[in-house]
PDB file of N, CA and C in Angstrom:
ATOM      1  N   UNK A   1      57.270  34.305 200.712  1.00  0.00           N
ATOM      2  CA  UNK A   1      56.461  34.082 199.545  1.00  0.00           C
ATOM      3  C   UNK A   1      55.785  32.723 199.709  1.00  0.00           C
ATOM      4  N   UNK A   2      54.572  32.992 200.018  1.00  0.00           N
ATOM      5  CA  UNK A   2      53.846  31.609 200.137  1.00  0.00           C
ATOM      6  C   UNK A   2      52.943  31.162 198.315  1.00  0.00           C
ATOM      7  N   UNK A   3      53.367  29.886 198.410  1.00  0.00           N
ATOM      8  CA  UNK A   3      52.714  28.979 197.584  1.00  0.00           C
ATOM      9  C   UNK A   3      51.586  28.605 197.819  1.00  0.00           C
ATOM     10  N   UNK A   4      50.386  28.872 196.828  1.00  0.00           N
ATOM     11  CA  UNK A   4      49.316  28.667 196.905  1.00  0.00           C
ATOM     12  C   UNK A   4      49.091  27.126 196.238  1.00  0.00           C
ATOM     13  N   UNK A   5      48.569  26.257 196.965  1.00  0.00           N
ATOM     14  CA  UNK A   5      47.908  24.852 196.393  1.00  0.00           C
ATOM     15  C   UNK A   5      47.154  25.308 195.026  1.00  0.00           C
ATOM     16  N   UNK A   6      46.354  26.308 195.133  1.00  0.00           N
ATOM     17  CA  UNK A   6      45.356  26.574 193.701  1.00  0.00           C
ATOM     18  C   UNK A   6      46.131  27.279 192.673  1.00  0.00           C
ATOM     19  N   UNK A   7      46.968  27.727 192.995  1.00  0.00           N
ATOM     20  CA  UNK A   7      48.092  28.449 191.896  1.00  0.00           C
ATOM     21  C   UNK A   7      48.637  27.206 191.453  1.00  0.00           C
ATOM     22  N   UNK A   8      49.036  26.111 192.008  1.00  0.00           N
ATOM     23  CA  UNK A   8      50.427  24.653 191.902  1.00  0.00           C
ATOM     24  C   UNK A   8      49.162  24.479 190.473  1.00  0.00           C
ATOM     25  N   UNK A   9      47.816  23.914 191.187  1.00  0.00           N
ATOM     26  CA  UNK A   9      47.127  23.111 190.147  1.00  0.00           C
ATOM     27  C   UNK A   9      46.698  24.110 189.142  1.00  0.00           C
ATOM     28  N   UNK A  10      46.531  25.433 189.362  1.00  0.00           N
ATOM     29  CA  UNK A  10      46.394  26.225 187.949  1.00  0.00           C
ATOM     30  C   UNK A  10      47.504  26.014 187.322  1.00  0.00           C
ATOM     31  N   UNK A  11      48.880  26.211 187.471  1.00  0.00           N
ATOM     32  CA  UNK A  11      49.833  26.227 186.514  1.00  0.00           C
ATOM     33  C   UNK A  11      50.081  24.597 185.742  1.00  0.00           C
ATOM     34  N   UNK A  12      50.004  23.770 186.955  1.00  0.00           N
ATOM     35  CA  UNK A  12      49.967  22.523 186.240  1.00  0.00           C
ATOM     36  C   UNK A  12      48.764  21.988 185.355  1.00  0.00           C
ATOM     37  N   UNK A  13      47.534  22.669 185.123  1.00  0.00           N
ATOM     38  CA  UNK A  13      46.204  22.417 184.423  1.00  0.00           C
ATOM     39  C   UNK A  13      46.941  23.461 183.276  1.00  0.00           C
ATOM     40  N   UNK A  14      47.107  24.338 183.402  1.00  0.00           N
ATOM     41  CA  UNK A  14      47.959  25.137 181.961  1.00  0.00           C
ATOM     42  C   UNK A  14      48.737  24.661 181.452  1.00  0.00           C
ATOM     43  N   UNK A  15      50.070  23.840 182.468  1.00  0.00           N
ATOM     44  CA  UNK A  15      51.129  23.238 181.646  1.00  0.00           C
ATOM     45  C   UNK A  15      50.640  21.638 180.837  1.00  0.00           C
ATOM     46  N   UNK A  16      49.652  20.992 180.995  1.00  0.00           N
ATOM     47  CA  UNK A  16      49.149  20.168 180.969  1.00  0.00           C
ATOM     48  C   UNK A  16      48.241  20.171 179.398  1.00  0.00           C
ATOM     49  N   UNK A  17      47.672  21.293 179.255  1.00  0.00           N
ATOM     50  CA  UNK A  17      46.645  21.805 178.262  1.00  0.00           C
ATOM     51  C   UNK A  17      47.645  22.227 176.986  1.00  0.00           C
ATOM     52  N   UNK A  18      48.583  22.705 177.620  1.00  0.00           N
ATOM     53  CA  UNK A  18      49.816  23.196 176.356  1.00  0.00           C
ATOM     54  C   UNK A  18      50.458  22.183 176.194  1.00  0.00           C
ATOM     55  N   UNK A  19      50.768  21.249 176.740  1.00  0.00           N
ATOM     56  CA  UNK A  19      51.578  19.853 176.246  1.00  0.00           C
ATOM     57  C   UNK A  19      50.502  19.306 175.482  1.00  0.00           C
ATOM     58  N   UNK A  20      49.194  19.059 175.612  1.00  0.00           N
ATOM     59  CA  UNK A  20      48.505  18.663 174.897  1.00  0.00           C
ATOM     60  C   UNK A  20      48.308  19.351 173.719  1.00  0.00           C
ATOM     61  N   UNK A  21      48.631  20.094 173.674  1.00  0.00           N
ATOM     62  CA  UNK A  21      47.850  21.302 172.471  1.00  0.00           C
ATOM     63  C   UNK A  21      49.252  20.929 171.036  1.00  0.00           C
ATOM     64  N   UNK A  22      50.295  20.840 172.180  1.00  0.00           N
ATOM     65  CA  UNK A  22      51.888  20.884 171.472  1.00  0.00           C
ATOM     66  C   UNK A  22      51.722  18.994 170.911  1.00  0.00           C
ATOM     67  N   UNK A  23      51.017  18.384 171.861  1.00  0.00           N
ATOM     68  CA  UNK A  23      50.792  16.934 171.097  1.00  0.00           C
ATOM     69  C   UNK A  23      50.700  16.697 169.713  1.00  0.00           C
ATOM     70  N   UNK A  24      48.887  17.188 170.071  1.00  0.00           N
ATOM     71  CA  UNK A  24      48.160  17.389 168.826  1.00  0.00           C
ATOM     72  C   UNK A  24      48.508  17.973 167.375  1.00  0.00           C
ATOM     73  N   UNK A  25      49.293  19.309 168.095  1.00  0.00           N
ATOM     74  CA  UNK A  25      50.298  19.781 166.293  1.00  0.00           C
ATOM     75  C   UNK A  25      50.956  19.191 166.101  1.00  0.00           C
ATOM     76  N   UNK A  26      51.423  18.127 167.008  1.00  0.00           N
ATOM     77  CA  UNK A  26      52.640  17.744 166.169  1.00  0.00           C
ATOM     78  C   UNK A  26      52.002  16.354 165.548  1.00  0.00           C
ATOM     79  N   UNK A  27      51.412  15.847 165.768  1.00  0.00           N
ATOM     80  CA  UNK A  27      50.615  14.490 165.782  1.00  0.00           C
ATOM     81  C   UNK A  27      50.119  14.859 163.791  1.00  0.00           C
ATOM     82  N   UNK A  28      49.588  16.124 164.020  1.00  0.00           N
ATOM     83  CA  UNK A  28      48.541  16.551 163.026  1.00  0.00           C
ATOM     84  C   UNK A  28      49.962  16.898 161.833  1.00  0.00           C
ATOM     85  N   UNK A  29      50.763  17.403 162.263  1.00  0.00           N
ATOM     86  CA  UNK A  29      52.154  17.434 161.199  1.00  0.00           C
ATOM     87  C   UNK A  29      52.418  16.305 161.188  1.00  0.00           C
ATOM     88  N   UNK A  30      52.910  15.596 161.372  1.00  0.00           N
ATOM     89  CA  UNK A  30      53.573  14.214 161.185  1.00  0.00           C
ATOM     90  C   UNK A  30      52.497  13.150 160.097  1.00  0.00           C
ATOM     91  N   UNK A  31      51.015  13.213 160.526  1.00  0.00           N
ATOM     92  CA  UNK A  31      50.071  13.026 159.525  1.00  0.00           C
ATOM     93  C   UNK A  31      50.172  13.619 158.580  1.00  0.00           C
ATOM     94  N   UNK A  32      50.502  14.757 158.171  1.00  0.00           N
ATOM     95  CA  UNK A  32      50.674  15.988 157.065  1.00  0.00           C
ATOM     96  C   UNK A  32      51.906  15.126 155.774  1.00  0.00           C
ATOM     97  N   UNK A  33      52.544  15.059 156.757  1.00  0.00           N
ATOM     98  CA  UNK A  33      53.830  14.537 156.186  1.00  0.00           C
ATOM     99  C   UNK A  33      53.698  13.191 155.796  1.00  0.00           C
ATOM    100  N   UNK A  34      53.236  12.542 155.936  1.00  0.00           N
ATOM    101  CA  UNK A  34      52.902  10.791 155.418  1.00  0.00           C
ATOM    102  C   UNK A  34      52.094  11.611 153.984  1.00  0.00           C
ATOM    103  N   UNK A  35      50.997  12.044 154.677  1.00  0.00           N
ATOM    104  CA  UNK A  35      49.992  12.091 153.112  1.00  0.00           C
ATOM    105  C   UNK A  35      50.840  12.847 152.388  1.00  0.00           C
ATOM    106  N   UNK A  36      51.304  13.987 152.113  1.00  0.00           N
ATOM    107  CA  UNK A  36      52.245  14.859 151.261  1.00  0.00           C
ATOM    108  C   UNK A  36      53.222  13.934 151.058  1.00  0.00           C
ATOM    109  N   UNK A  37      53.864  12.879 151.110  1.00  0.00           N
ATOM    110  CA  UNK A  37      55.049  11.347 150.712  1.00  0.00           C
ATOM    111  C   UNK A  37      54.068  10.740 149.703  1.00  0.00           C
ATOM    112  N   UNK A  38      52.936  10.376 150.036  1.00  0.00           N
ATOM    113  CA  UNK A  38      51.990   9.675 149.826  1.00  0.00           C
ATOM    114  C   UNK A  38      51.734  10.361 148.335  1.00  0.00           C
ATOM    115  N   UNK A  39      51.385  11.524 148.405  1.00  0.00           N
ATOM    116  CA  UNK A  39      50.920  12.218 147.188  1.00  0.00           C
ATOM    117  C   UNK A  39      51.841  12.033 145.996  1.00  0.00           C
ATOM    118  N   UNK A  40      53.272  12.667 146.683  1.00  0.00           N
ATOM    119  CA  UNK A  40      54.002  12.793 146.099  1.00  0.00           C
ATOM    120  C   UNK A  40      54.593  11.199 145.249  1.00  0.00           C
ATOM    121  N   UNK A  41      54.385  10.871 146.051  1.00  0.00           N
ATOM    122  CA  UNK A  41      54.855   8.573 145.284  1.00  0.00           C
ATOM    123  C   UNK A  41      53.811   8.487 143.776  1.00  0.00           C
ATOM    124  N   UNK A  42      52.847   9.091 144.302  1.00  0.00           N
ATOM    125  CA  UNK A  42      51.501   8.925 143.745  1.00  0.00           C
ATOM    126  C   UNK A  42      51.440   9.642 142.268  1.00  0.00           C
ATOM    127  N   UNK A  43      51.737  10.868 142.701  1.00  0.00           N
ATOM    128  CA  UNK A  43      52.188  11.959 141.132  1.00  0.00           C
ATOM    129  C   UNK A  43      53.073  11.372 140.504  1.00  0.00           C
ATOM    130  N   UNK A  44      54.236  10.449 140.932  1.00  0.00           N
ATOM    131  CA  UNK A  44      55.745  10.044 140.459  1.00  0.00           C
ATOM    132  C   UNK A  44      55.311   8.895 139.303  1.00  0.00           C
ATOM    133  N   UNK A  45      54.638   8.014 140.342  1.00  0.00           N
ATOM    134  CA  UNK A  45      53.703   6.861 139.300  1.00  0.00           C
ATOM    135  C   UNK A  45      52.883   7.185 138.487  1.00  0.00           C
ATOM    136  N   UNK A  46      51.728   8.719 138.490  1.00  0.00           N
ATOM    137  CA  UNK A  46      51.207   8.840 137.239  1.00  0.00           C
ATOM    138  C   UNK A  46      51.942   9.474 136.877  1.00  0.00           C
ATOM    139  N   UNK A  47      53.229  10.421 136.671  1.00  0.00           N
ATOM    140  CA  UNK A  47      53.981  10.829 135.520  1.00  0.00           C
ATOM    141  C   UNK A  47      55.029   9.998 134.638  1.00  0.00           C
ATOM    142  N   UNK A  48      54.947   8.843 135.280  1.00  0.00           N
ATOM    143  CA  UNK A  48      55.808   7.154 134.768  1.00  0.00           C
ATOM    144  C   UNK A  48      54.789   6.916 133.799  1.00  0.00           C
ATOM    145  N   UNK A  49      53.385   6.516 134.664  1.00  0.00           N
ATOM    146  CA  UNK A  49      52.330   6.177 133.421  1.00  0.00           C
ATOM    147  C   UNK A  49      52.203   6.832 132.117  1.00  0.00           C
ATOM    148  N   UNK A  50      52.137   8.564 132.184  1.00  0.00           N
ATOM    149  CA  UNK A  50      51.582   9.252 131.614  1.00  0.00           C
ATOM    150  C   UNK A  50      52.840   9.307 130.119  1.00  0.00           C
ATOM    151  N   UNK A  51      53.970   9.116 130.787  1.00  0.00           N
ATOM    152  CA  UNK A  51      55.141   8.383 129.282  1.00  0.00           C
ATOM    153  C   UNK A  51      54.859   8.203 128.806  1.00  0.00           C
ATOM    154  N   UNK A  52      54.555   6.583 129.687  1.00  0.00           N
ATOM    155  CA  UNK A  52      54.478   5.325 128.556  1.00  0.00           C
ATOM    156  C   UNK A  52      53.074   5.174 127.529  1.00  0.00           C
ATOM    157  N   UNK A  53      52.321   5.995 128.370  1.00  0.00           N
ATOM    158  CA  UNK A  53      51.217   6.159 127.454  1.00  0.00           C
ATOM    159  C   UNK A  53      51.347   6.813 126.188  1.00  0.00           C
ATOM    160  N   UNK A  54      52.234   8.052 126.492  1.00  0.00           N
ATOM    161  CA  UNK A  54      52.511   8.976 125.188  1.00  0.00           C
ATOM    162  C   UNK A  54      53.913   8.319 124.362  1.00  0.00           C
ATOM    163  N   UNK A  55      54.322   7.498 125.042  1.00  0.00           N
ATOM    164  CA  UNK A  55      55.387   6.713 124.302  1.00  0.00           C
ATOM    165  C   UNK A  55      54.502   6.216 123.630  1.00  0.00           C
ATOM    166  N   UNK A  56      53.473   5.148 123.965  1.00  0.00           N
ATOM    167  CA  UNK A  56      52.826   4.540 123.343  1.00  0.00           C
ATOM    168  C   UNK A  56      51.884   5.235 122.019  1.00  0.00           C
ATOM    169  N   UNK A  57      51.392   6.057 122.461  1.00  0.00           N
ATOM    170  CA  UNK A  57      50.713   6.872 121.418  1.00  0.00           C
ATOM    171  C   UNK A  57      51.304   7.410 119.963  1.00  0.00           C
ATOM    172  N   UNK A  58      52.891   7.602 120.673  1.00  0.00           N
ATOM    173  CA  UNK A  58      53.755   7.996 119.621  1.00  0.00           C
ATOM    174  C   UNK A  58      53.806   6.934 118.369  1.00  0.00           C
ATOM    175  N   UNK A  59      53.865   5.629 119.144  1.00  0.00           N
ATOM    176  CA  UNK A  59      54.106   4.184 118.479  1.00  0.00           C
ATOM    177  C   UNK A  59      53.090   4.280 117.459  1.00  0.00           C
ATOM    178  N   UNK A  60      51.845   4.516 118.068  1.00  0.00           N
ATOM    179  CA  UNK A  60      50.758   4.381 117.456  1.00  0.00           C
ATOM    180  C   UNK A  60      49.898   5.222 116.215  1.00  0.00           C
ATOM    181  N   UNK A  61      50.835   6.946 116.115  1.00  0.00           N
ATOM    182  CA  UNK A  61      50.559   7.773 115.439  1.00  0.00           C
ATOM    183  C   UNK A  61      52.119   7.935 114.231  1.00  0.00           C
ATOM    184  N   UNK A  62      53.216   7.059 114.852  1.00  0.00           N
ATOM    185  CA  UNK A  62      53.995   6.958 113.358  1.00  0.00           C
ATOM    186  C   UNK A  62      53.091   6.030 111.781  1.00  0.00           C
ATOM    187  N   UNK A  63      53.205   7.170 111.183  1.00  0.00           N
ATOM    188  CA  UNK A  63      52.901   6.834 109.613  1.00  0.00           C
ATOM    189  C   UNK A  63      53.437   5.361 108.667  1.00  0.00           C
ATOM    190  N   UNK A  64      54.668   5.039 109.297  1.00  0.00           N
ATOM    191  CA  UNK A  64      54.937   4.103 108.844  1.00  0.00           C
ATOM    192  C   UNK A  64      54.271   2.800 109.335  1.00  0.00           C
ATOM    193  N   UNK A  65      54.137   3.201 110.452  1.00  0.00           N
ATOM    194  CA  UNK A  65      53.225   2.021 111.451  1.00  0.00           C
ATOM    195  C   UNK A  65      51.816   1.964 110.557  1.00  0.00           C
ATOM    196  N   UNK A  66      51.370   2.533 110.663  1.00  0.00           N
ATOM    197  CA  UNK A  66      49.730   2.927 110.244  1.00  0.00           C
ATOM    198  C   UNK A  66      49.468   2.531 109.113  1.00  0.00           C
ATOM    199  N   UNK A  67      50.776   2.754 107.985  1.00  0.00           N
ATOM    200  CA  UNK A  67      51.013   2.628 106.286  1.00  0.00           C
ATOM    201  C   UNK A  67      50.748   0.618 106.793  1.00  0.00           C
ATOM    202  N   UNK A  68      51.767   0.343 107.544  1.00  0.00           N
ATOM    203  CA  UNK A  68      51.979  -1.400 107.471  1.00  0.00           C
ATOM    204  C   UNK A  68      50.412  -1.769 108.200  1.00  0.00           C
ATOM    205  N   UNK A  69      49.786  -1.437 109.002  1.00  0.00           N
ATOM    206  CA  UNK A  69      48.803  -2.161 109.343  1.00  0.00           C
ATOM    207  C   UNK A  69      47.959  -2.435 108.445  1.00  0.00           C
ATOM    208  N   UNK A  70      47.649  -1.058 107.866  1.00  0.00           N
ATOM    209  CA  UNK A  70      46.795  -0.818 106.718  1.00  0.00           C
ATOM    210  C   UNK A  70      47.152  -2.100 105.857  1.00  0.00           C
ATOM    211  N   UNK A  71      48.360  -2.035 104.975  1.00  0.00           N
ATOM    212  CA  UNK A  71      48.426  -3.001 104.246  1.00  0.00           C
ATOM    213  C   UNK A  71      48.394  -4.473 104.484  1.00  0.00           C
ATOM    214  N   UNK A  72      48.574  -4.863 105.311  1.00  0.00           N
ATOM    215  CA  UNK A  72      48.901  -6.076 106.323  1.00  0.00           C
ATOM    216  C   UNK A  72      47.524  -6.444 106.943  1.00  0.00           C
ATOM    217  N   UNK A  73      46.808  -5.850 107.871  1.00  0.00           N
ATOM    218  CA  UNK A  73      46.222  -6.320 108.532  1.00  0.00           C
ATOM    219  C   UNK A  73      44.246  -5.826 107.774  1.00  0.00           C
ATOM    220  N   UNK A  74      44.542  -4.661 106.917  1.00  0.00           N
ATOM    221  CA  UNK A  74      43.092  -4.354 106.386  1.00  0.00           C
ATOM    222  C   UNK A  74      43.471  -4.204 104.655  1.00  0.00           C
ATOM    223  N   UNK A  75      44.529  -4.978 104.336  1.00  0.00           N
ATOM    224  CA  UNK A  75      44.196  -5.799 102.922  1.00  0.00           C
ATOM    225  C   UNK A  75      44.649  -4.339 102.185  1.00  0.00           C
ATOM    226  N   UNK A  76      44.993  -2.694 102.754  1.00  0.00           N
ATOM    227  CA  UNK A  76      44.399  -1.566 101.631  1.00  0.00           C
ATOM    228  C   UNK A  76      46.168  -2.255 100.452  1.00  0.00           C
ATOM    229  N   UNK A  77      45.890  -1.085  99.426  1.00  0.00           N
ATOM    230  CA  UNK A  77      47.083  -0.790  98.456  1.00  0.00           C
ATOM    231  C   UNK A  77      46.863   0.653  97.766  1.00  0.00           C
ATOM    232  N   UNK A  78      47.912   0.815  97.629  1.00  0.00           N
ATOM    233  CA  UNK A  78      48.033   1.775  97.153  1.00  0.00           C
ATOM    234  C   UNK A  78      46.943   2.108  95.756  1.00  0.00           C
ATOM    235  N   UNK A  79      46.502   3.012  94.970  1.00  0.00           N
ATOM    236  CA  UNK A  79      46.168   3.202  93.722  1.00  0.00           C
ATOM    237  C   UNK A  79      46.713   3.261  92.820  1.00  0.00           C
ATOM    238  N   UNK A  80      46.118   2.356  91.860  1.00  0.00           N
ATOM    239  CA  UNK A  80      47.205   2.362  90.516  1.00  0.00           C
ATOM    240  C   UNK A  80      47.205   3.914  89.838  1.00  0.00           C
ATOM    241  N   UNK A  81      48.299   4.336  89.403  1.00  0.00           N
ATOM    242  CA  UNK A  81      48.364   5.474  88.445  1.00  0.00           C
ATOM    243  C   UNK A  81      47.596   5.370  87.156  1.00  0.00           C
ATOM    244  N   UNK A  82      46.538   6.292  87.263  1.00  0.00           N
ATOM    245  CA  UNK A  82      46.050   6.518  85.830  1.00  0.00           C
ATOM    246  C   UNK A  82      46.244   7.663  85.169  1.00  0.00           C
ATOM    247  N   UNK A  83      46.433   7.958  84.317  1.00  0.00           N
ATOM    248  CA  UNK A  83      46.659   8.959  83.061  1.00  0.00           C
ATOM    249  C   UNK A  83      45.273  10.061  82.068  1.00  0.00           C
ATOM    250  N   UNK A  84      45.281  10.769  82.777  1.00  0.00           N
ATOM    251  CA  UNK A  84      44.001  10.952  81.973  1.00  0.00           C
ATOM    252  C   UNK A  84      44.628  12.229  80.937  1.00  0.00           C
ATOM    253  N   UNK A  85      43.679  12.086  79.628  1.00  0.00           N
ATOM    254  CA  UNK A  85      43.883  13.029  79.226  1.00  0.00           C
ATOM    255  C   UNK A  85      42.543  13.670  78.526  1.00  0.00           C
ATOM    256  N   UNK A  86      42.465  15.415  78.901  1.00  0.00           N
ATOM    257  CA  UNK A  86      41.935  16.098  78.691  1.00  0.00           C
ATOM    258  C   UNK A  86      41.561  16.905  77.782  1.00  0.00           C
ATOM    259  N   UNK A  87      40.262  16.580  76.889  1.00  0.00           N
ATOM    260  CA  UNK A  87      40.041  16.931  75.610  1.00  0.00           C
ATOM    261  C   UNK A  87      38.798  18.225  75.828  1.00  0.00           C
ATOM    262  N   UNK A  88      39.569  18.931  75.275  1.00  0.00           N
ATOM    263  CA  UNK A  88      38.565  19.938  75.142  1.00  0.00           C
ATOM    264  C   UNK A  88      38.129  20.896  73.751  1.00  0.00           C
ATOM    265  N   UNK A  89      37.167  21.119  73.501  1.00  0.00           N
ATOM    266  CA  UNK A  89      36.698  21.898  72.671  1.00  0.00           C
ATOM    267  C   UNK A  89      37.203  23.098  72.736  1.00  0.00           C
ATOM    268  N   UNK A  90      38.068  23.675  71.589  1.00  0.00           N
ATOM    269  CA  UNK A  90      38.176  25.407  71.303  1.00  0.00           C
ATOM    270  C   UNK A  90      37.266  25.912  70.841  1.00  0.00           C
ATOM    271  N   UNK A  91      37.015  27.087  70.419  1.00  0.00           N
ATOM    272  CA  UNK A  91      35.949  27.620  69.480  1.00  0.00           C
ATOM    273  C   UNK A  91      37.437  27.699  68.334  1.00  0.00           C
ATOM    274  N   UNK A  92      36.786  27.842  67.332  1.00  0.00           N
ATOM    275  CA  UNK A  92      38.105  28.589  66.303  1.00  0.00           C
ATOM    276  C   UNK A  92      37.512  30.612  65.810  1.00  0.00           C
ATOM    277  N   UNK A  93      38.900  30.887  66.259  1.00  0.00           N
ATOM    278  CA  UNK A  93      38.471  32.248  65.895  1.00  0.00           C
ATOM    279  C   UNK A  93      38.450  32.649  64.487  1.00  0.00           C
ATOM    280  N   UNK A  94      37.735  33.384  64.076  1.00  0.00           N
ATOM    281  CA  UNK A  94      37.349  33.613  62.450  1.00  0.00           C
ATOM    282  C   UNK A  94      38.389  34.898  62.083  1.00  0.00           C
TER     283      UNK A  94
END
């Protein structure tokens, strides 16, 4: 069984092209995997934000809060109670 020189460098130009090929996927996964960490850090911090925001909002939509600014900071008060009373005309029946 003779060995051909052009067979040696065909198989080694094939084995050569597939190590490269096997590089590149893996090169291109390993990039995959940083950005998908990356994303994921990223979603973690806006769902931290997205709390404190609605924590905050909460702060900001209690009634009692809103009742004290009002009075405190834009002077309101309550309305005094008035009493009215309602006079009306009957006919008188005959």
């Amino acid at each position: 069984m003779k060995f051909n020189f052009r067979q040696a460098i065909f198989i080694l130009a094939v084995f050569v092209i597939l190590a490269g090929i096997h590089l590149f996927i893996t090169t291109q996964n390993i990039g995959l995997k940083y950005k998908t960490t990356d994303l994921k850090i990223r979603l973690n911090e806006l769902l931290s934000k997205n709390r404190a925001l609605g924590s905050q909002l909460a702060k900001k939509e209690n009634l009692k809060n809103i009742e004290k600014y009002a009075r405190e900071k834009l002077g309101m008060v309550y309305p005094k109670k008035i009493n009215y009373i309602v006079i009306s005309k009957e006919k008188k029946k005959d």
